[in-house]
C-alpha atoms as a PDB file:
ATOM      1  CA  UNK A   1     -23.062 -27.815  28.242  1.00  0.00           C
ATOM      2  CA  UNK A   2     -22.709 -31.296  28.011  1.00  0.00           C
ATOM      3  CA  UNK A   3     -19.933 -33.365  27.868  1.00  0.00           C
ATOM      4  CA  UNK A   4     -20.019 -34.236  23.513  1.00  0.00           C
ATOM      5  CA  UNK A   5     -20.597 -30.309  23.495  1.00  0.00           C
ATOM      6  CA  UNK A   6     -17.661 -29.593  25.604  1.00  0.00           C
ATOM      7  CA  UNK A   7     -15.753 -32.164  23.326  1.00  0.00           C
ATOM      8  CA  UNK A   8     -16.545 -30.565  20.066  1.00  0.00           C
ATOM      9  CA  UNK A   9     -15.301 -27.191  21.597  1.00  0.00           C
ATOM     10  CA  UNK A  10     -11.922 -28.622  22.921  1.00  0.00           C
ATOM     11  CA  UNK A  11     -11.482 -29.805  19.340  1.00  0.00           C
ATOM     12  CA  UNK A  12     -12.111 -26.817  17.878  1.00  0.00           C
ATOM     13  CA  UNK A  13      -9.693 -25.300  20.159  1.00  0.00           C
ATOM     14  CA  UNK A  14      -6.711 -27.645  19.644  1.00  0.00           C
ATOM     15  CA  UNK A  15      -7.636 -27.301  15.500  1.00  0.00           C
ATOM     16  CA  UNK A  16      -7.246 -23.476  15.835  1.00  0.00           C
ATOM     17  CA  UNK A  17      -4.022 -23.902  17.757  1.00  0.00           C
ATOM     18  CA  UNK A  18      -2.529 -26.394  15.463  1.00  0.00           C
ATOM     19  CA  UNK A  19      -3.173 -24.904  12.280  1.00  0.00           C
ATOM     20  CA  UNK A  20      -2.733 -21.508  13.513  1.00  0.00           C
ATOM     21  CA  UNK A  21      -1.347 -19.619  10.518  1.00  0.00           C
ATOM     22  CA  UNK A  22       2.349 -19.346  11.498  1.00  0.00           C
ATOM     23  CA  UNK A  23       2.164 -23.158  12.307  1.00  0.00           C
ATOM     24  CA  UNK A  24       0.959 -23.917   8.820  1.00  0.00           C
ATOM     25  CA  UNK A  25       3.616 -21.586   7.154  1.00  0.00           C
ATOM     26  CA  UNK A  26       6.114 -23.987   8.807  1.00  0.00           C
ATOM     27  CA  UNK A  27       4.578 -27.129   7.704  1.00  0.00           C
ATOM     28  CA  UNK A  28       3.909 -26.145   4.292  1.00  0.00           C
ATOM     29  CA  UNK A  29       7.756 -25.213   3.770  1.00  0.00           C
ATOM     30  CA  UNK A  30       8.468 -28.387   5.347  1.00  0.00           C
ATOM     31  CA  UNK A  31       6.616 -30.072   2.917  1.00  0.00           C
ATOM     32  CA  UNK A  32       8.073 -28.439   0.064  1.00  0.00           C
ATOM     33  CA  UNK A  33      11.824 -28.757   1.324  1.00  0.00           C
ATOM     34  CA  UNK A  34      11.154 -32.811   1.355  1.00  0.00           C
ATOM     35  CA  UNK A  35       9.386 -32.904  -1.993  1.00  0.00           C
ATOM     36  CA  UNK A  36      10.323 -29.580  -3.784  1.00  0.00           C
ATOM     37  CA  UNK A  37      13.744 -31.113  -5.698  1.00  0.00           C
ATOM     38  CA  UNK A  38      15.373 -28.016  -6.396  1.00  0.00           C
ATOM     39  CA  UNK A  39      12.661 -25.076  -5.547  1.00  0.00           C
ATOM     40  CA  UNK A  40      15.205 -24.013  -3.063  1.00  0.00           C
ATOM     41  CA  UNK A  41      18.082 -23.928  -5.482  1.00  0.00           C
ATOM     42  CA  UNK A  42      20.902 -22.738  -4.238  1.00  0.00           C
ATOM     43  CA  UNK A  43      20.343 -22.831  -0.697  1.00  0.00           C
ATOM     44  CA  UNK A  44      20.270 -26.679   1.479  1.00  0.00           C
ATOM     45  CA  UNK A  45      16.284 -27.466   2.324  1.00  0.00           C
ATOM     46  CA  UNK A  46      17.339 -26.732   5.960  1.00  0.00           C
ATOM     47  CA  UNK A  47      18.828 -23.337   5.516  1.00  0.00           C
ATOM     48  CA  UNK A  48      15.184 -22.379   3.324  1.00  0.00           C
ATOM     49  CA  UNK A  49      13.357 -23.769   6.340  1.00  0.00           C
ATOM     50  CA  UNK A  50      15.076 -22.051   9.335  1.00  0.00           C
ATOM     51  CA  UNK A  51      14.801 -18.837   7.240  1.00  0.00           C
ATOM     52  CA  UNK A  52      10.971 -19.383   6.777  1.00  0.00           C
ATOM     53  CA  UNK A  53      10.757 -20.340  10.370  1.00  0.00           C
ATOM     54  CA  UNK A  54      12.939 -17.470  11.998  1.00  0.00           C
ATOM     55  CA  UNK A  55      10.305 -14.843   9.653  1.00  0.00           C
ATOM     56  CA  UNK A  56       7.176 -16.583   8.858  1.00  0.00           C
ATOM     57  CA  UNK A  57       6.830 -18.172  11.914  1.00  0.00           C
ATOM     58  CA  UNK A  58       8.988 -16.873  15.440  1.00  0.00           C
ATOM     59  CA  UNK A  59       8.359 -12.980  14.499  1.00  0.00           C
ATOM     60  CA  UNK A  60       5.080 -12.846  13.531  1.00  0.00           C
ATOM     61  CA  UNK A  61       3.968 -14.918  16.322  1.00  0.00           C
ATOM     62  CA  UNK A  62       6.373 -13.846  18.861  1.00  0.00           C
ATOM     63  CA  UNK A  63       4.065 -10.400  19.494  1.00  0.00           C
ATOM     64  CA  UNK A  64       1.298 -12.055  19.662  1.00  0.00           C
ATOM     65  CA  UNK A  65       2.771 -14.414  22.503  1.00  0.00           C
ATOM     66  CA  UNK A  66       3.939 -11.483  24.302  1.00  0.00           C
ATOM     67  CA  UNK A  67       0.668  -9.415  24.447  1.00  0.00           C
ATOM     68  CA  UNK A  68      -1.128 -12.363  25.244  1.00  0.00           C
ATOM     69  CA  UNK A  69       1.311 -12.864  28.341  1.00  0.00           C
ATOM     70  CA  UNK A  70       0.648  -9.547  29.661  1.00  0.00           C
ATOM     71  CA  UNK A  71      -3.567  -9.894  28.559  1.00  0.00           C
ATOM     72  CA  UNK A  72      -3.203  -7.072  26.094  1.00  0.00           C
ATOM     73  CA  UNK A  73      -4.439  -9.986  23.398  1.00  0.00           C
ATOM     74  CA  UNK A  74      -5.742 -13.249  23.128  1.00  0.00           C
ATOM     75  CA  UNK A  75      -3.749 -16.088  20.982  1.00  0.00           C
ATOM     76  CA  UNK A  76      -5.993 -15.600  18.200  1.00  0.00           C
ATOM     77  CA  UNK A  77      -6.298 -11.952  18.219  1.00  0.00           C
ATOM     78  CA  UNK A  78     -10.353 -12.209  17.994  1.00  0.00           C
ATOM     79  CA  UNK A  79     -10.537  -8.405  18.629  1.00  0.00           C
ATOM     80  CA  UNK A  80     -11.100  -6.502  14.959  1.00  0.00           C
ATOM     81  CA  UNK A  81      -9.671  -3.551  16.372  1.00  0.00           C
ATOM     82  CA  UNK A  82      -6.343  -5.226  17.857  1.00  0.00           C
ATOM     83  CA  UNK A  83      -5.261  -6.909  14.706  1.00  0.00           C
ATOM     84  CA  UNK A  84      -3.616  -3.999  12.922  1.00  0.00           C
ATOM     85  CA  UNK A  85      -0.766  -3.799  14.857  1.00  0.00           C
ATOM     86  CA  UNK A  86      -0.018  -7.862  14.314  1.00  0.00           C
ATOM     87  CA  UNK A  87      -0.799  -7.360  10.603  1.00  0.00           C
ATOM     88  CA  UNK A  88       1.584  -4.608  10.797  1.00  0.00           C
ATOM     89  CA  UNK A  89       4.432  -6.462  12.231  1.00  0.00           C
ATOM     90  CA  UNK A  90       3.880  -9.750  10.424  1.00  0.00           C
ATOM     91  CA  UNK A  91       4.306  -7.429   7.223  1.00  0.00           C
ATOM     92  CA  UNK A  92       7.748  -6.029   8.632  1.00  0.00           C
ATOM     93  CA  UNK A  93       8.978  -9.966   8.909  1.00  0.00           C
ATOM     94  CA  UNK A  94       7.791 -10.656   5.796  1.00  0.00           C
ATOM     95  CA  UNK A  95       9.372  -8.357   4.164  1.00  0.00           C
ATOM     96  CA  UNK A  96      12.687  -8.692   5.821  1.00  0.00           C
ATOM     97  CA  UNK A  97      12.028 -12.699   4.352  1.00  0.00           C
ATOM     98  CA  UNK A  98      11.736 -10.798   0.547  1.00  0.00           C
ATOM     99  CA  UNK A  99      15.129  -9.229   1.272  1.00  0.00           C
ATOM    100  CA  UNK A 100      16.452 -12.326   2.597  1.00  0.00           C
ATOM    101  CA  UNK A 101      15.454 -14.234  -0.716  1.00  0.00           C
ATOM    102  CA  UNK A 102      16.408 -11.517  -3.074  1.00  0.00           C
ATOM    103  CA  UNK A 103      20.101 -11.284  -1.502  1.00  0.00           C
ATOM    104  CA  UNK A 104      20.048 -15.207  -1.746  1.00  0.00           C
ATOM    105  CA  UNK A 105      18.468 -15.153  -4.673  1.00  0.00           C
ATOM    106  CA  UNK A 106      16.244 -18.267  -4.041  1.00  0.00           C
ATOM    107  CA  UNK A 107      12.786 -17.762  -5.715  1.00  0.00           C
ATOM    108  CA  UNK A 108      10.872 -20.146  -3.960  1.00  0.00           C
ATOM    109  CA  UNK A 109      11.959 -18.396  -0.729  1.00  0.00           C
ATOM    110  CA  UNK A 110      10.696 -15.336  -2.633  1.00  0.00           C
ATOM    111  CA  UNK A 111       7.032 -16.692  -4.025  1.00  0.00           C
ATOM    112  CA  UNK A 112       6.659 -17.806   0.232  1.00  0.00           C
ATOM    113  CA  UNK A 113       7.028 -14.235   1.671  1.00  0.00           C
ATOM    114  CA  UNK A 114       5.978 -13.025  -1.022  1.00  0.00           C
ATOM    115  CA  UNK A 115       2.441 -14.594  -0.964  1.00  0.00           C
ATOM    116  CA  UNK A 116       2.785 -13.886   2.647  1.00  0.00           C
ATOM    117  CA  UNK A 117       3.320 -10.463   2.375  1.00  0.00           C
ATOM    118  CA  UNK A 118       0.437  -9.729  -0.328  1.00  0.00           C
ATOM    119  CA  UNK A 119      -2.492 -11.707   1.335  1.00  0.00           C
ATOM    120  CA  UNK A 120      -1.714 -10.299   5.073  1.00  0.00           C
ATOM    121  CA  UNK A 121      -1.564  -6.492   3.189  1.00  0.00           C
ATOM    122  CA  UNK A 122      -4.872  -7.753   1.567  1.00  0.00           C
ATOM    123  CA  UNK A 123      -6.092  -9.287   5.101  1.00  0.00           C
ATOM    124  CA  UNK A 124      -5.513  -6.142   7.278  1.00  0.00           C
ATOM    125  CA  UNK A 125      -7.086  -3.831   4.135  1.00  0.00           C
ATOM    126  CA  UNK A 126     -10.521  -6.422   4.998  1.00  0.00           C
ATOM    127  CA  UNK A 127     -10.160  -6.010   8.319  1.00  0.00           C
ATOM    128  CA  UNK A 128     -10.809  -2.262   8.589  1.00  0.00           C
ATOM    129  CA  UNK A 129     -14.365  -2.865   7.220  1.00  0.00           C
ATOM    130  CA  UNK A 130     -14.871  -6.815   7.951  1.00  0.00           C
ATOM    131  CA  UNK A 131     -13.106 -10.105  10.025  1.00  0.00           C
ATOM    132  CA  UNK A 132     -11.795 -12.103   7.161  1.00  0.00           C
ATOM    133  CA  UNK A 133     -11.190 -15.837   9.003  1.00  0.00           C
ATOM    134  CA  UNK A 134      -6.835 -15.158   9.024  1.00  0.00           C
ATOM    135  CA  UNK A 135      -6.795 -19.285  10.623  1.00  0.00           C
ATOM    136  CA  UNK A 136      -8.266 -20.015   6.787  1.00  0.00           C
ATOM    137  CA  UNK A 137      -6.226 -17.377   4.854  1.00  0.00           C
ATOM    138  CA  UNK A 138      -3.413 -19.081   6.279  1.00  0.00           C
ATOM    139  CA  UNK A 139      -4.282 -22.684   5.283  1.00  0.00           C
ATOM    140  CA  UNK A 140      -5.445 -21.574   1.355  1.00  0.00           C
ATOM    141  CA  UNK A 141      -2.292 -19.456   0.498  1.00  0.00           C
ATOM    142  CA  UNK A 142       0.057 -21.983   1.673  1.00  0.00           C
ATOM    143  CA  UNK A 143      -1.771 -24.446  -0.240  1.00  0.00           C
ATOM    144  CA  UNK A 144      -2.069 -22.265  -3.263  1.00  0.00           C
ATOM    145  CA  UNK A 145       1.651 -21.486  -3.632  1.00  0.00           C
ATOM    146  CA  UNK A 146       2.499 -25.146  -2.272  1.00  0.00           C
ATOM    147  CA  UNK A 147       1.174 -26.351  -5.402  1.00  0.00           C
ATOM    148  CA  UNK A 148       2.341 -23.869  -7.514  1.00  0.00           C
ATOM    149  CA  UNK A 149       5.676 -24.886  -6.482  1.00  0.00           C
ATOM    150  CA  UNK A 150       4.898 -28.570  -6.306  1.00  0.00           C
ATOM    151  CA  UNK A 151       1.577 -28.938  -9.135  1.00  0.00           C
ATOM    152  CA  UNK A 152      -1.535 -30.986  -8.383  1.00  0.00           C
ATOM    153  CA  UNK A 153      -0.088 -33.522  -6.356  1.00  0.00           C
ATOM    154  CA  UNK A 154      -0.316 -31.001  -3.492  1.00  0.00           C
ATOM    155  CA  UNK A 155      -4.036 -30.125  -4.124  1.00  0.00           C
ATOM    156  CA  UNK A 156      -5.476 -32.007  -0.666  1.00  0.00           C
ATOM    157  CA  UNK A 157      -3.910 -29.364   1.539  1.00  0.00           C
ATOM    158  CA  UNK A 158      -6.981 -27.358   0.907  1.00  0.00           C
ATOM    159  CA  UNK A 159      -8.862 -30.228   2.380  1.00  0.00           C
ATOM    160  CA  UNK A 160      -7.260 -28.897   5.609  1.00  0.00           C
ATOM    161  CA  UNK A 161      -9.729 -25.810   4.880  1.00  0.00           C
ATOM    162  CA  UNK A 162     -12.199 -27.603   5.865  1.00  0.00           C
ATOM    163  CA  UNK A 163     -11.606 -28.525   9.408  1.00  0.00           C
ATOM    164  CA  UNK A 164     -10.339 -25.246  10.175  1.00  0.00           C
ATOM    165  CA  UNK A 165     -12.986 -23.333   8.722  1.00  0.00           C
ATOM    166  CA  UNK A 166     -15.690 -25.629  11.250  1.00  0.00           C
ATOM    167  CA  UNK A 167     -13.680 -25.019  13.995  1.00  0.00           C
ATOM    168  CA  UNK A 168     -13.636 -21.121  13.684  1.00  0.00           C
ATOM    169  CA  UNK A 169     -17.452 -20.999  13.298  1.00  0.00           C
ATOM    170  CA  UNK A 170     -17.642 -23.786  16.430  1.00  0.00           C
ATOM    171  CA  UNK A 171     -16.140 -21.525  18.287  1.00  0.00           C
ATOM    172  CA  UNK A 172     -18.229 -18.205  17.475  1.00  0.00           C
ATOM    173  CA  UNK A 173     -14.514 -16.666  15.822  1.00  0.00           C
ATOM    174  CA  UNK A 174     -16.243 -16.413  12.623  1.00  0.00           C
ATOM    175  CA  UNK A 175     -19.261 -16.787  10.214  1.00  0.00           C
ATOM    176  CA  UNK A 176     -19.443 -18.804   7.173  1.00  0.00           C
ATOM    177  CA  UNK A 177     -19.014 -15.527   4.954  1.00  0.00           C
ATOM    178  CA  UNK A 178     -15.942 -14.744   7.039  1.00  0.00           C
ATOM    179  CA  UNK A 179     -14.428 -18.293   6.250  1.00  0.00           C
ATOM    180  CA  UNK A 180     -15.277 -18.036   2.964  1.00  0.00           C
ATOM    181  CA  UNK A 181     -13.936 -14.119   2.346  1.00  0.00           C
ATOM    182  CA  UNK A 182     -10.658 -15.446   4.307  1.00  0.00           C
ATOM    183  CA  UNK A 183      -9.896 -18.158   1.873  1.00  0.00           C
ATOM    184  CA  UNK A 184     -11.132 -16.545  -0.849  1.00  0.00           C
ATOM    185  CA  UNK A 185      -8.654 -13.678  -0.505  1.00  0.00           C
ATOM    186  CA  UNK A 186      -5.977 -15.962   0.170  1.00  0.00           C
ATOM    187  CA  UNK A 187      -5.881 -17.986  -2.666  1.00  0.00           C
ATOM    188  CA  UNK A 188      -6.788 -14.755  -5.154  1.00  0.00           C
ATOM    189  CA  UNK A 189      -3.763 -12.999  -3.418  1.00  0.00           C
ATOM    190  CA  UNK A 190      -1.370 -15.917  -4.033  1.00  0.00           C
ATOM    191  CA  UNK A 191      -2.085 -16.515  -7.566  1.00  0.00           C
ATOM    192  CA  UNK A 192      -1.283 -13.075  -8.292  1.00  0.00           C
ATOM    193  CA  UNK A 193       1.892 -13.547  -6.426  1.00  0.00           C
ATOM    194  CA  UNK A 194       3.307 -16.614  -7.955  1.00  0.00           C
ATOM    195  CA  UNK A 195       1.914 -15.169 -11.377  1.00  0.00           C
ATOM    196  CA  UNK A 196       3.730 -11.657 -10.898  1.00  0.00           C
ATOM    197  CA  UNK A 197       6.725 -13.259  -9.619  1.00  0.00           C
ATOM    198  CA  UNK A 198       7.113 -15.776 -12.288  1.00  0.00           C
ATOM    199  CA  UNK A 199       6.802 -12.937 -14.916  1.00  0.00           C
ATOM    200  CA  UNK A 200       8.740 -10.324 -13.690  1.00  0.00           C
END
């Protein structure tokens, strides 16, 4: 291997870490806090976004961290057959963010763990027969509801897509169709979300 090779790979690498879908569910609520006006209404930005962090990001990723201490699991749970469990517990946090938003009665938190909730139930559903790219899914339904939330002047976070989606297939993670199917069900997922919420 030489050394652009090895290059391309440690990019890929750092990519996949960065924009790691529990990551981008931070950043994405960040985003909206500082641009969102009132989608937080009646909660302070800063309460929305430790409540997004505490269940979209420290839970879900906290098993993975834990079983990739002890080498039950890798960081990006590559393993088909391992990522049940993670869906399973990501759902749990998700939905304990849906109660959370109901009781405050903040819809935007609601439309966040909501979309959450919906594409990971849709993710691990794909996963018993396929390995939908979940480092995509979690770049697309962010961006979907982010603009929902915000409108078009939020459309170039799917650009991030892109990056993400090269570095998954760089590193032999996933194939093109997998990319693809990942985003794909992400951003299908979402706009039923937002579109269920907002007529219910």
């Amino acid at each position: 291997m030489d050394g652009t090779e090895r290059a391309s790979i440690w990019l890929a690498k750092l990519i996949s870490y960065i924009f790691s879908a529990p990551l981008f569910a931070l950043y994405s609520v960040v985003l909206i806090a500082l641009q969102g006006g009132d989608v937080f209404h009646p909660l302070h930005a800063c309460t929305a976004i430790l409540i997004c962090f505490v269940y979209l990001t420290v839970l879900p990723l906290l098993p993975i961290i834990v079983g990739s201490i002890f080498g039950r699991v890798d960081l990006f749970v590559s393993e088909r057959e391992k990522r049940a469990r993670f869906f399973l517990l990501a759902l749990l946090s998700y939905t304990l963010g849906i109660l959370t938003s109901q009781l405050l009665r903040c819809r935007g938190l609601l439309i966040i763990h909501a979309s959450y909730f919906i594409v990971t139930l849709a993710m691990m559903l794909t996963t018993l027969r396929t390995k939908a790219s979940v480092h995509v899914a979690g770049v697309m339904g962010p961006a979907t509801y982010t603009v929902y939330l915000l409108g078009p002047s939020s459309i170039w976070l799917y650009l991030i897509s892109i990056p993400v989606a090269w570095a998954r297939i760089k590193l032999g993670a996933h194939t093109i169709t997998e990319v693809a199917l990942g985003g794909g069900i992400a951003v299908a997922a979402t706009i039923l979300t937002c579109y269920a919420i907002n007529h219910v």
